[in-house]
PDB file of N, CA and C in Angstrom:
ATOM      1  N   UNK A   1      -0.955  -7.154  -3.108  1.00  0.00           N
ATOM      2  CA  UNK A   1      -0.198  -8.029  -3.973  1.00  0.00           C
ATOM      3  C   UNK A   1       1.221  -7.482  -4.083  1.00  0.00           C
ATOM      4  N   UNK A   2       1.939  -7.729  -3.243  1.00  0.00           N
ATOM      5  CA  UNK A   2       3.183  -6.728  -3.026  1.00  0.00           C
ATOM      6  C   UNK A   2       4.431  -8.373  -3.382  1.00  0.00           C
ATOM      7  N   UNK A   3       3.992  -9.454  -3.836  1.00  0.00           N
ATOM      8  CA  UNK A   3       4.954 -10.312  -4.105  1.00  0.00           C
ATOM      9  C   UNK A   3       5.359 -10.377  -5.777  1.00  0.00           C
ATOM     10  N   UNK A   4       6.469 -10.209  -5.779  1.00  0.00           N
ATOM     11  CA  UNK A   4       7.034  -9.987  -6.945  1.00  0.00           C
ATOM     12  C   UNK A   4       6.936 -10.679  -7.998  1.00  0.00           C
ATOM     13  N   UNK A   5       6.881 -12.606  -7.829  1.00  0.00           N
ATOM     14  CA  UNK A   5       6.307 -12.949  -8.793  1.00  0.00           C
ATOM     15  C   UNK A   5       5.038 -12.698  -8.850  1.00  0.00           C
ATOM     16  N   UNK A   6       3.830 -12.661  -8.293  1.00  0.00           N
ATOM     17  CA  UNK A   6       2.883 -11.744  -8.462  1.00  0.00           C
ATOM     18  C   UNK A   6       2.794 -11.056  -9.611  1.00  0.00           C
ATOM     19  N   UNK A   7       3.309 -10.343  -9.413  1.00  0.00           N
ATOM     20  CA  UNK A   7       3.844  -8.636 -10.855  1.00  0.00           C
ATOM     21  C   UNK A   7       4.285  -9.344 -12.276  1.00  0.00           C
ATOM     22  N   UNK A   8       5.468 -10.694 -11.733  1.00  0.00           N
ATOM     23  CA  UNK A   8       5.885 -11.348 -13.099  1.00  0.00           C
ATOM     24  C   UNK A   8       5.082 -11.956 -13.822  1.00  0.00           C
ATOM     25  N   UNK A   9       4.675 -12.192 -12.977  1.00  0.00           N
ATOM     26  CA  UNK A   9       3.456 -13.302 -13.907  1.00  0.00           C
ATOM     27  C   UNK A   9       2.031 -12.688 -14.446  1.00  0.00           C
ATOM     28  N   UNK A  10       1.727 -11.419 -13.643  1.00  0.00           N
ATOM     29  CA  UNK A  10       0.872 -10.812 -14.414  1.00  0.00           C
ATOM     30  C   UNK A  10       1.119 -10.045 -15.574  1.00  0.00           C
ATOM     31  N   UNK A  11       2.634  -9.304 -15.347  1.00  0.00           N
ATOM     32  CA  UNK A  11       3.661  -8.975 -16.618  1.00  0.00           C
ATOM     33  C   UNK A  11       3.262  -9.655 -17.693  1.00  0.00           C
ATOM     34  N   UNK A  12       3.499 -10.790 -17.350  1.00  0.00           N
ATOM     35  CA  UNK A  12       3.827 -11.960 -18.414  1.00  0.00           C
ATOM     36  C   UNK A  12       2.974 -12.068 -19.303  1.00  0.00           C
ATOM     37  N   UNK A  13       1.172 -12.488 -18.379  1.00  0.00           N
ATOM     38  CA  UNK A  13       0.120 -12.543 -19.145  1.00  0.00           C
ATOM     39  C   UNK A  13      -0.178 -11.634 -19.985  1.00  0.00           C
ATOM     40  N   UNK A  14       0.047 -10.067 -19.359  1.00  0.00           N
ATOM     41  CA  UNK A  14      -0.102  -9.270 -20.184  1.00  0.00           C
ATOM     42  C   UNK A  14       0.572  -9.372 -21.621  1.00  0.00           C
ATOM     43  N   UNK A  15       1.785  -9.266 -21.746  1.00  0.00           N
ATOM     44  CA  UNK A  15       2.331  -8.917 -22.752  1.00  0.00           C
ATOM     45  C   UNK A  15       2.357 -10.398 -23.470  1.00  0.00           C
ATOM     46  N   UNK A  16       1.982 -11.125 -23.221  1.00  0.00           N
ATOM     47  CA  UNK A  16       1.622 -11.964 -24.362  1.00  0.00           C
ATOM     48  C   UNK A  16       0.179 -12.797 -24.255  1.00  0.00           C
ATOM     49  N   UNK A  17      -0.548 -11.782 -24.258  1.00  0.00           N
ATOM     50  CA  UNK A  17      -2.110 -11.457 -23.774  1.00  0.00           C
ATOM     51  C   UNK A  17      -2.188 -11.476 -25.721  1.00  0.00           C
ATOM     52  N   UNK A  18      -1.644 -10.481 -26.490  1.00  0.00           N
ATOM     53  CA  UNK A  18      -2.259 -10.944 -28.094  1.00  0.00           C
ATOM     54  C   UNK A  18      -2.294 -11.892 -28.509  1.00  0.00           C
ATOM     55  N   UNK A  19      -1.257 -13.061 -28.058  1.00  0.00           N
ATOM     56  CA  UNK A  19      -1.269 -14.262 -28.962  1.00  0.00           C
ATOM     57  C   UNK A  19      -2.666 -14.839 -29.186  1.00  0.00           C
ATOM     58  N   UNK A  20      -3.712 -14.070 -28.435  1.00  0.00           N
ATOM     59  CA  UNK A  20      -5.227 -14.602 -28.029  1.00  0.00           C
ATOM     60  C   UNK A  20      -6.080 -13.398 -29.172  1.00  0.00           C
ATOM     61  N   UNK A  21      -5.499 -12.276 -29.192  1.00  0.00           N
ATOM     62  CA  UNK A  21      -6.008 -11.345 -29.770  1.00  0.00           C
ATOM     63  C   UNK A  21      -6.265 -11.644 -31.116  1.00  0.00           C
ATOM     64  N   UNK A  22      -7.457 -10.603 -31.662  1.00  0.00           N
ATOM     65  CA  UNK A  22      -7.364 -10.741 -33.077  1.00  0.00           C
ATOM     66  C   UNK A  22      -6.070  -9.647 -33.942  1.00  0.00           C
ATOM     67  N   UNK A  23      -5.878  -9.913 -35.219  1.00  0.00           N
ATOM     68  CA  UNK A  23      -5.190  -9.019 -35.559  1.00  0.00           C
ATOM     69  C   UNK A  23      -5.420  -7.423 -35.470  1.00  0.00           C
ATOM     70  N   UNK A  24      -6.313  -7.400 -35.519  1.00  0.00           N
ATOM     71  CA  UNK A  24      -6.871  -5.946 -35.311  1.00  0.00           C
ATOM     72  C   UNK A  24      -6.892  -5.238 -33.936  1.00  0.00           C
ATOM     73  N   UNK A  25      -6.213  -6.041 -32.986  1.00  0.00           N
ATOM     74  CA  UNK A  25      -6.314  -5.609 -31.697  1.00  0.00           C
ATOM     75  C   UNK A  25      -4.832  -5.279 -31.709  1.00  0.00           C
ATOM     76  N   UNK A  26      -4.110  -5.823 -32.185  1.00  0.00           N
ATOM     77  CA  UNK A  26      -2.309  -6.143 -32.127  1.00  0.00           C
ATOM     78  C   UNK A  26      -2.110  -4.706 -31.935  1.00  0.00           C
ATOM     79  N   UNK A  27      -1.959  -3.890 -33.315  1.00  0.00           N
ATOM     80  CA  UNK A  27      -1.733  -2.445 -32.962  1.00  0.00           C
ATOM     81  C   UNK A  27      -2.145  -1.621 -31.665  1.00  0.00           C
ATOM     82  N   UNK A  28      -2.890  -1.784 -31.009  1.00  0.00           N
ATOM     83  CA  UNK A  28      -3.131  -0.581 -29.757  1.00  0.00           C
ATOM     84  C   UNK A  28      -2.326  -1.563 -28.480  1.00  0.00           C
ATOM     85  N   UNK A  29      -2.192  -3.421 -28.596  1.00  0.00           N
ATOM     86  CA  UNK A  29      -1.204  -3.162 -27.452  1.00  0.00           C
ATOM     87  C   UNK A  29       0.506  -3.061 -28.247  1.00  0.00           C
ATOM     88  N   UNK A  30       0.351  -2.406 -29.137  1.00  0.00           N
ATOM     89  CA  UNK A  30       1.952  -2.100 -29.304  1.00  0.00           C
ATOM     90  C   UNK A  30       1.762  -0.828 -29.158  1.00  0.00           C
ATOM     91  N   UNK A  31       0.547  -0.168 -29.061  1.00  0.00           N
ATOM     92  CA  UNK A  31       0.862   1.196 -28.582  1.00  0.00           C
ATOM     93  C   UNK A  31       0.858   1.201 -27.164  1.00  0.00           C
ATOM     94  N   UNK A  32       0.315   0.390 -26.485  1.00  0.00           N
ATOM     95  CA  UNK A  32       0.562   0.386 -25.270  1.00  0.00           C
ATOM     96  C   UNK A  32       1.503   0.478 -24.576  1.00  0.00           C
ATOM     97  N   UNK A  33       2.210  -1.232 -25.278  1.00  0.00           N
ATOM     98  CA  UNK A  33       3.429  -1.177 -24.676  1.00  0.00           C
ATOM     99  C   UNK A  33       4.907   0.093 -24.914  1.00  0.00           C
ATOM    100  N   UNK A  34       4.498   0.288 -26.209  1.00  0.00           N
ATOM    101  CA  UNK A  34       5.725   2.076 -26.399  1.00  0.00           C
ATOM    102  C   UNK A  34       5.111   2.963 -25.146  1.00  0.00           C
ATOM    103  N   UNK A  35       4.079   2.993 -24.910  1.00  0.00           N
ATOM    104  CA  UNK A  35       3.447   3.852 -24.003  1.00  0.00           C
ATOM    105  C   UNK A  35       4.226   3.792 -23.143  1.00  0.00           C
ATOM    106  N   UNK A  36       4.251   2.026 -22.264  1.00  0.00           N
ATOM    107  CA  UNK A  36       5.219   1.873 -21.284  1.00  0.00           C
ATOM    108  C   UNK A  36       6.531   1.904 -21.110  1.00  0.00           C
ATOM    109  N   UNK A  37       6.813   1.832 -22.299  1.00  0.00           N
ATOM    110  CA  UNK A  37       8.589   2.431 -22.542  1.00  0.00           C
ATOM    111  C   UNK A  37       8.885   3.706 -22.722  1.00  0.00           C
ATOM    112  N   UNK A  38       7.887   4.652 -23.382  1.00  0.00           N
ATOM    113  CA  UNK A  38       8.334   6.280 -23.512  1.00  0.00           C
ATOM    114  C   UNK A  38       7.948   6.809 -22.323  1.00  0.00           C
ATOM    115  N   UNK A  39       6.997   6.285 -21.680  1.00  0.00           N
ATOM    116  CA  UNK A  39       6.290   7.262 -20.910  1.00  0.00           C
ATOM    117  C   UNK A  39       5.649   6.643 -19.247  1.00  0.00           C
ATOM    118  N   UNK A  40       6.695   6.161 -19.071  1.00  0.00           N
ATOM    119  CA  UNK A  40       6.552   4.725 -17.290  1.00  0.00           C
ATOM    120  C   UNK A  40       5.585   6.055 -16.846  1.00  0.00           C
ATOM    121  N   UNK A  41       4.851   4.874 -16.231  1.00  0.00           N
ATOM    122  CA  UNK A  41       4.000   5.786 -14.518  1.00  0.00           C
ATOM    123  C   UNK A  41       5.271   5.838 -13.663  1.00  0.00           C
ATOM    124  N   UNK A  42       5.006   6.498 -12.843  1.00  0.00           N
ATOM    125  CA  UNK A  42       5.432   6.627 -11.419  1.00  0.00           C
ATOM    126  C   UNK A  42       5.711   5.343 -10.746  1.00  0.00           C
ATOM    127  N   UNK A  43       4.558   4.736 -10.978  1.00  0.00           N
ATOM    128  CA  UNK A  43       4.673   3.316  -9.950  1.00  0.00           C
ATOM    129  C   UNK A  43       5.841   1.828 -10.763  1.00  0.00           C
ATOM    130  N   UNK A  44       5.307   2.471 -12.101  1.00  0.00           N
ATOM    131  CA  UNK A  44       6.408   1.695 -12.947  1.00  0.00           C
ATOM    132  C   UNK A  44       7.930   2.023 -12.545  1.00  0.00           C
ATOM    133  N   UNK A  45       8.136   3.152 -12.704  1.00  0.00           N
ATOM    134  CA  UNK A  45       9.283   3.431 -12.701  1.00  0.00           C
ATOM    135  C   UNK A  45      10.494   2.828 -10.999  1.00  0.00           C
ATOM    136  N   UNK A  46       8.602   3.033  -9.823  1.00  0.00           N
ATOM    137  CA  UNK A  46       9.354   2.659  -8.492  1.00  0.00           C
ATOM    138  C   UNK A  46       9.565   1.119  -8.254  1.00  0.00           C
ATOM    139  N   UNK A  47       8.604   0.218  -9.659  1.00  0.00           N
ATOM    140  CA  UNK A  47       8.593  -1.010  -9.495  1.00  0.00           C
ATOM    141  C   UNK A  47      10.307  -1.422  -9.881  1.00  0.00           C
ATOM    142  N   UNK A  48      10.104  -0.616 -10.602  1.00  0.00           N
ATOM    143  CA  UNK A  48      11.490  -0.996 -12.137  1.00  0.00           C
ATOM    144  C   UNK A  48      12.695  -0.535 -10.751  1.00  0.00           C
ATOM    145  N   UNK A  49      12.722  -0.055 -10.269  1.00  0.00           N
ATOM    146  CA  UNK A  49      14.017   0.627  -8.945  1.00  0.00           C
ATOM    147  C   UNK A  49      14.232  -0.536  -8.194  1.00  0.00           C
ATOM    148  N   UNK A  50      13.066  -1.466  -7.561  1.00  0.00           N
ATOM    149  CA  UNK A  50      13.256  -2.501  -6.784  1.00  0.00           C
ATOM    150  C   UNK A  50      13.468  -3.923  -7.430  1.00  0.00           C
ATOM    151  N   UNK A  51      13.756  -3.696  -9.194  1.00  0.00           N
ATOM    152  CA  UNK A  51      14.265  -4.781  -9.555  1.00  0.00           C
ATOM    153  C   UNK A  51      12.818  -5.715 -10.393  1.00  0.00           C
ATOM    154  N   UNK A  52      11.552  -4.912 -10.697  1.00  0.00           N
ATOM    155  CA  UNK A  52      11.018  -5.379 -11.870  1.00  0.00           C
ATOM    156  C   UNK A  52      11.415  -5.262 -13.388  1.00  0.00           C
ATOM    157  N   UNK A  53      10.973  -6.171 -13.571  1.00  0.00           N
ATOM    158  CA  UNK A  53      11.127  -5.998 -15.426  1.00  0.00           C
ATOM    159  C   UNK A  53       9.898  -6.800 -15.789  1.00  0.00           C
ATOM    160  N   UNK A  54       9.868  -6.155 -17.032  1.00  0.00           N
ATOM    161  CA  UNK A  54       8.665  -5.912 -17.903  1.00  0.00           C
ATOM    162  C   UNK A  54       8.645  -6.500 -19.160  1.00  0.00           C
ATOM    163  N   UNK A  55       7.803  -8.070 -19.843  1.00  0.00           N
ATOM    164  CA  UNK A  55       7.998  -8.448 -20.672  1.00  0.00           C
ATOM    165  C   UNK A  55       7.547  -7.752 -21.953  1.00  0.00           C
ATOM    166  N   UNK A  56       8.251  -7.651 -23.131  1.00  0.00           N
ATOM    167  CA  UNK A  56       7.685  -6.539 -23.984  1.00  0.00           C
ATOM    168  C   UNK A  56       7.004  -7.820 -25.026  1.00  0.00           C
ATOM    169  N   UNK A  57       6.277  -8.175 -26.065  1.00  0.00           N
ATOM    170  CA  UNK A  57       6.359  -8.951 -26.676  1.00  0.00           C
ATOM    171  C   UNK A  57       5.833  -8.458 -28.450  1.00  0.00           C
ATOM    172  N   UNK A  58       6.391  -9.381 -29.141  1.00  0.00           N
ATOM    173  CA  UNK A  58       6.074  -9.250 -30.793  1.00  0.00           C
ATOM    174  C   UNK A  58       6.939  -7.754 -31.449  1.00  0.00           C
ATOM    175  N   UNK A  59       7.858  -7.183 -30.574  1.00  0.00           N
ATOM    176  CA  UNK A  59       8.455  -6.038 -31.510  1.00  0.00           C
ATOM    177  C   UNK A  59       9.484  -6.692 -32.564  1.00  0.00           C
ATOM    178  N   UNK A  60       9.497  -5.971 -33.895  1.00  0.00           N
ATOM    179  CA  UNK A  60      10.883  -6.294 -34.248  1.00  0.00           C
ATOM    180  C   UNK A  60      11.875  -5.881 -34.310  1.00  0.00           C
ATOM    181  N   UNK A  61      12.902  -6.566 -34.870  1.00  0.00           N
ATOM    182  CA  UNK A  61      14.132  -6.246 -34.381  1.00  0.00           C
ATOM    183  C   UNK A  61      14.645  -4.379 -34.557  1.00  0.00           C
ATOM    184  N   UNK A  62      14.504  -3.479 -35.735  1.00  0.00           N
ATOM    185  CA  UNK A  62      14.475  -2.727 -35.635  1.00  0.00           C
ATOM    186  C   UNK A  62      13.510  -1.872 -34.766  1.00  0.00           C
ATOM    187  N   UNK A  63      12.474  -2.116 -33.946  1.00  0.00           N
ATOM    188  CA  UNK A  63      12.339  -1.065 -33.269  1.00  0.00           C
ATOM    189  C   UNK A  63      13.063  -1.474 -31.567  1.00  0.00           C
ATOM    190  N   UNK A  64      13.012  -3.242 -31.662  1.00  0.00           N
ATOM    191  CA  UNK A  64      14.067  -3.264 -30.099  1.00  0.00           C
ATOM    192  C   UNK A  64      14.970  -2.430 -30.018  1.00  0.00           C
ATOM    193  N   UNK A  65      16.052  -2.145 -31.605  1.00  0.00           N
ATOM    194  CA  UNK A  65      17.050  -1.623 -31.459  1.00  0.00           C
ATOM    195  C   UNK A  65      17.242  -0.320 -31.078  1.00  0.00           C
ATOM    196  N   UNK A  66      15.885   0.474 -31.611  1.00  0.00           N
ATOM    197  CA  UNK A  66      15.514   2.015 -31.228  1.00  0.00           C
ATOM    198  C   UNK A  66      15.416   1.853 -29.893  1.00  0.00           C
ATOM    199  N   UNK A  67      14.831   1.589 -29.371  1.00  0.00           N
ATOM    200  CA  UNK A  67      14.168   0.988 -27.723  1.00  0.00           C
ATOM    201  C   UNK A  67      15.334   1.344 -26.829  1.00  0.00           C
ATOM    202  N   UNK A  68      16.426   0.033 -27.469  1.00  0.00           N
ATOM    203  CA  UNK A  68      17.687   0.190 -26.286  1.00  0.00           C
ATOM    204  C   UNK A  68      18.121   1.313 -26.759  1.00  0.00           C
ATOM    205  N   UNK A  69      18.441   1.910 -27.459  1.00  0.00           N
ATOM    206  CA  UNK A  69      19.039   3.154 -27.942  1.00  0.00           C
ATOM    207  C   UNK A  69      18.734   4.303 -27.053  1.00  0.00           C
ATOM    208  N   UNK A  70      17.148   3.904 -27.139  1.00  0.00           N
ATOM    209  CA  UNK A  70      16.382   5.272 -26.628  1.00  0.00           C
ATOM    210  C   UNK A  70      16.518   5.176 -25.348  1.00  0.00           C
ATOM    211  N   UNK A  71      16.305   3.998 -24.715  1.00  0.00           N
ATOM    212  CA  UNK A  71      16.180   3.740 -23.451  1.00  0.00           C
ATOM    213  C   UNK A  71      16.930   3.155 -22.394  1.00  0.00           C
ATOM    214  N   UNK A  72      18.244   3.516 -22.917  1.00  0.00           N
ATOM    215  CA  UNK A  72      19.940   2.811 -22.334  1.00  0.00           C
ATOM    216  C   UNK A  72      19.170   2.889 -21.048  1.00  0.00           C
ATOM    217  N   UNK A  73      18.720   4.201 -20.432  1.00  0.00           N
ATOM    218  CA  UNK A  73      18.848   3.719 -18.596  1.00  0.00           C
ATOM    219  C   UNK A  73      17.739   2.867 -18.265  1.00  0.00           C
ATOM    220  N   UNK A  74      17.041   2.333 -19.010  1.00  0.00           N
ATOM    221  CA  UNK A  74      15.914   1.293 -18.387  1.00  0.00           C
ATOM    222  C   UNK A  74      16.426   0.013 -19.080  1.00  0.00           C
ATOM    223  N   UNK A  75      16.875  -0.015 -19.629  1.00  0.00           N
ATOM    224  CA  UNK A  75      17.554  -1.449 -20.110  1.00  0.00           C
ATOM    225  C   UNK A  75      16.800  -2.756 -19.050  1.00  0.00           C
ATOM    226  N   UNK A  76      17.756  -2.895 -18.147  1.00  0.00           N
ATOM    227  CA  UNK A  76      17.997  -3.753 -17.014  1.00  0.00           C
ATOM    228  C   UNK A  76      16.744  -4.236 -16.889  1.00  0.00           C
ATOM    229  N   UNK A  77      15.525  -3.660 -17.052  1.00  0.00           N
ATOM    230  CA  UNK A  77      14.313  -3.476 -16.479  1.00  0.00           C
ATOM    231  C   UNK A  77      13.075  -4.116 -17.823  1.00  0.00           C
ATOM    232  N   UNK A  78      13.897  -4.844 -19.061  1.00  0.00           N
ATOM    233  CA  UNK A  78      13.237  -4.434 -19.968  1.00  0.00           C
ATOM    234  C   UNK A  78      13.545  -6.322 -20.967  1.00  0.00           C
ATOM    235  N   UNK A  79      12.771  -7.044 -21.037  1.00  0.00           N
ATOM    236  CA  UNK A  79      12.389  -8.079 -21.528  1.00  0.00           C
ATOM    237  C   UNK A  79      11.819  -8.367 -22.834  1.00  0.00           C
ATOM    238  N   UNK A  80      12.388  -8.646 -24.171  1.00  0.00           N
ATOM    239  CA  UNK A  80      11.867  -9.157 -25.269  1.00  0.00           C
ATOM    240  C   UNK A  80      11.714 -10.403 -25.590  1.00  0.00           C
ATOM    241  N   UNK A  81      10.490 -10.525 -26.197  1.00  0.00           N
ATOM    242  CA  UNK A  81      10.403 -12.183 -26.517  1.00  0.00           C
ATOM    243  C   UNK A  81       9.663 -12.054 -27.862  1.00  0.00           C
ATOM    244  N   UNK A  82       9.396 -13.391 -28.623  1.00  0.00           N
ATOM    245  CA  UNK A  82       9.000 -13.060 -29.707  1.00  0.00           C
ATOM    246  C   UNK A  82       9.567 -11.890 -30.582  1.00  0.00           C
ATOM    247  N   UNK A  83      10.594 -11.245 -31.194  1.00  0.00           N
ATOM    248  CA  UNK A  83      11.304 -10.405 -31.359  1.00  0.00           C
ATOM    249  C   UNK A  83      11.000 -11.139 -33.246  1.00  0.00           C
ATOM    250  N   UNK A  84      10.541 -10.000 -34.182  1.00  0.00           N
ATOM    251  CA  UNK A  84      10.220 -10.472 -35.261  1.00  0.00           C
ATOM    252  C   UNK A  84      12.044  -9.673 -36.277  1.00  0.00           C
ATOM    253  N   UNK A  85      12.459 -10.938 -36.971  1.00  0.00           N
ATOM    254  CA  UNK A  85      13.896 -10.685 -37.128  1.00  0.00           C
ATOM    255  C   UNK A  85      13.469 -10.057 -39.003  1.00  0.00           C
ATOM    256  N   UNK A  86      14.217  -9.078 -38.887  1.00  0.00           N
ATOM    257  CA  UNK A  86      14.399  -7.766 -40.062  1.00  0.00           C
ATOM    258  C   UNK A  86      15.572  -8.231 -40.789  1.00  0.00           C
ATOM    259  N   UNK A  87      15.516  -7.598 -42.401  1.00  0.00           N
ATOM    260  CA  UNK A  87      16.909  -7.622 -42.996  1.00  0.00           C
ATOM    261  C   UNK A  87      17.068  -5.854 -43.032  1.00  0.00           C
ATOM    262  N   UNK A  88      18.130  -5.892 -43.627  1.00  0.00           N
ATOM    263  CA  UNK A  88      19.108  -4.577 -43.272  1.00  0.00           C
ATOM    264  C   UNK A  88      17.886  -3.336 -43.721  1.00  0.00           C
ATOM    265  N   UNK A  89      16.984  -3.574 -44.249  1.00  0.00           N
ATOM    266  CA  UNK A  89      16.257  -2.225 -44.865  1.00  0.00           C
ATOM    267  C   UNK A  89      15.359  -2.397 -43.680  1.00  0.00           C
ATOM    268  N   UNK A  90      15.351  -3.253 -42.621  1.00  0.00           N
ATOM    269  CA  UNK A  90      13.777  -3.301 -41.691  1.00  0.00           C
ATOM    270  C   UNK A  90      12.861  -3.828 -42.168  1.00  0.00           C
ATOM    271  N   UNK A  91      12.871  -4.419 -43.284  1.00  0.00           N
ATOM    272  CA  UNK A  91      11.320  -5.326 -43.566  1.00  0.00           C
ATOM    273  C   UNK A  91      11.231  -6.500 -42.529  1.00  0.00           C
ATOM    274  N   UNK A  92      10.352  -7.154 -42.572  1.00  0.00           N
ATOM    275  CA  UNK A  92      10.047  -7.961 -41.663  1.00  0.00           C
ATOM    276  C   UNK A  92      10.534  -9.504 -42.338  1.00  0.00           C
ATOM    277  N   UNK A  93      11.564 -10.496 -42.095  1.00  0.00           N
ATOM    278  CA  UNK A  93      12.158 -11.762 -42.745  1.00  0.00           C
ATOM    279  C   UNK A  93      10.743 -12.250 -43.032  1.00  0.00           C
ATOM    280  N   UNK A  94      10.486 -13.467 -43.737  1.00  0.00           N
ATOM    281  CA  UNK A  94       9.636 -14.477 -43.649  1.00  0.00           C
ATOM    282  C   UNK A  94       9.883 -15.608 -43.935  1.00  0.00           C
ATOM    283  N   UNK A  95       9.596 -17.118 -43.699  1.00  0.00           N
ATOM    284  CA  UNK A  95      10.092 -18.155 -43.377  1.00  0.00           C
ATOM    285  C   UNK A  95       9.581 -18.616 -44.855  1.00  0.00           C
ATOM    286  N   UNK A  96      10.439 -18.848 -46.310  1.00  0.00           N
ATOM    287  CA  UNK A  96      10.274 -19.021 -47.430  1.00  0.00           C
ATOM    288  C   UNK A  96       9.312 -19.843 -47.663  1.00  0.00           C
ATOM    289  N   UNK A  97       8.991 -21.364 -46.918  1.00  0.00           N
ATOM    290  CA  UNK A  97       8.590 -22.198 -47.057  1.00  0.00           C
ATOM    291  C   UNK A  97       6.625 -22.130 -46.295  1.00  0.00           C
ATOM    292  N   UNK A  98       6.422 -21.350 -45.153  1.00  0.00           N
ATOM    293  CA  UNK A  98       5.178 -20.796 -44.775  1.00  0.00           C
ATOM    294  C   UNK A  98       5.078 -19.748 -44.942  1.00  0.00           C
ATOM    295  N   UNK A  99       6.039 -18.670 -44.887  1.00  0.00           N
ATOM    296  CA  UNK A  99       5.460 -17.523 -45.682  1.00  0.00           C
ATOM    297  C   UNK A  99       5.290 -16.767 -43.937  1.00  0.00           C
ATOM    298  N   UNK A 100       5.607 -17.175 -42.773  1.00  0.00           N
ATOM    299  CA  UNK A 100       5.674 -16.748 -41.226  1.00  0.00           C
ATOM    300  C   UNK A 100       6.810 -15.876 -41.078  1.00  0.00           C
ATOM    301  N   UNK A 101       6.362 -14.903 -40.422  1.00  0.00           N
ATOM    302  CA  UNK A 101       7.211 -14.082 -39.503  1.00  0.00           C
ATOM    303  C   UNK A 101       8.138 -14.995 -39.296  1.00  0.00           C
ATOM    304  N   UNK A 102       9.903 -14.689 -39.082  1.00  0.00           N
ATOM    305  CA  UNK A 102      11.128 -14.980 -38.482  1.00  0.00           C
ATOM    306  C   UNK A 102      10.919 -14.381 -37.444  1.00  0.00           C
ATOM    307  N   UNK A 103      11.324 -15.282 -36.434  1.00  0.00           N
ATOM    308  CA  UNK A 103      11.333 -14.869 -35.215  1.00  0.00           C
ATOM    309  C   UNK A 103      12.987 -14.945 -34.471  1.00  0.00           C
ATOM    310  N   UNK A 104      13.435 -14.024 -33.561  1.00  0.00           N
ATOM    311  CA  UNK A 104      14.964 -14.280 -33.034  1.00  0.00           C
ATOM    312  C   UNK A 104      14.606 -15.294 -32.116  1.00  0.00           C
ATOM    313  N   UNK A 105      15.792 -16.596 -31.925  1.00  0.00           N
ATOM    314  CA  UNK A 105      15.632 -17.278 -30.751  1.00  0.00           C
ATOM    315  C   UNK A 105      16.045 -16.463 -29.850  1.00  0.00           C
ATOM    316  N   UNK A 106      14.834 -16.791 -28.414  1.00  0.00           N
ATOM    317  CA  UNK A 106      14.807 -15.920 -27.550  1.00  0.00           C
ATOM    318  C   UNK A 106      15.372 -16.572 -26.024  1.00  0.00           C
ATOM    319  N   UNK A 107      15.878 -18.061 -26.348  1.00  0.00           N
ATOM    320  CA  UNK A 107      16.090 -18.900 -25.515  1.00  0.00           C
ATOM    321  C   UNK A 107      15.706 -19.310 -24.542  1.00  0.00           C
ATOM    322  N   UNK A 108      14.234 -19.396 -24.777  1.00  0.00           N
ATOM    323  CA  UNK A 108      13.034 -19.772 -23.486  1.00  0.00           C
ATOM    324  C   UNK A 108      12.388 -20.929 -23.826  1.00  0.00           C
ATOM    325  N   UNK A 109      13.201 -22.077 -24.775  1.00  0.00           N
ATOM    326  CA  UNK A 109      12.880 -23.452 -25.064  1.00  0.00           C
ATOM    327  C   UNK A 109      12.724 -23.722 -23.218  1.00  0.00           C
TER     328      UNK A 109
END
């Protein structure tokens, strides 16, 4: 499976593989995915060289911001969606009227 959308699209499923999950599953793939940002395999890292990127999904905005911070040289390589939008202390917004996560538009209408 050496075709690249191949990789994207399994990317894809993956990281927004919870929207299926229960809540109780959510936490271990956000440890996952930090996994894949602190700590790439090898093969990640040779995918990420030939121009993969990796959808991250459901972080919020304060830890994206740690992310790029932390991770200026993988940037390029590195995809948010669903991005849950924070006020200045990092709590998580909520939509007054349902009481839902704010989400950043991510412009994938």
């Amino acid at each position: 499976m050496k075709n690249p959308i191949s990789y994207f699209v399994i990317s894809l499923c993956l990281a927004l593989s919870h929207n299926v999950m229960a809540d109780n599953q959510a936490p271990s793939l956000e440890r996952w995915q930090m996994n894949m940002i602190y700590h790439p395999t090898e093969y990640v890292l040779e995918r990420e060289s030939k121009g993969f990127v990796f959808i991250y999904d459901g972080f919020d905005e304060t830890q994206v911001d740690q992310i790029l911070d932390d991770r200026f040289d993988r940037i390029d390589h590195m995809m948010f969606t669903r991005v849950k939008l924070t006020d200045s202390s990092g709590e998580i917004l909520l939509d007054p009227e349902t009481g839902e996560e704010l989400m950043a538009d991510d412009g994938c209408d």
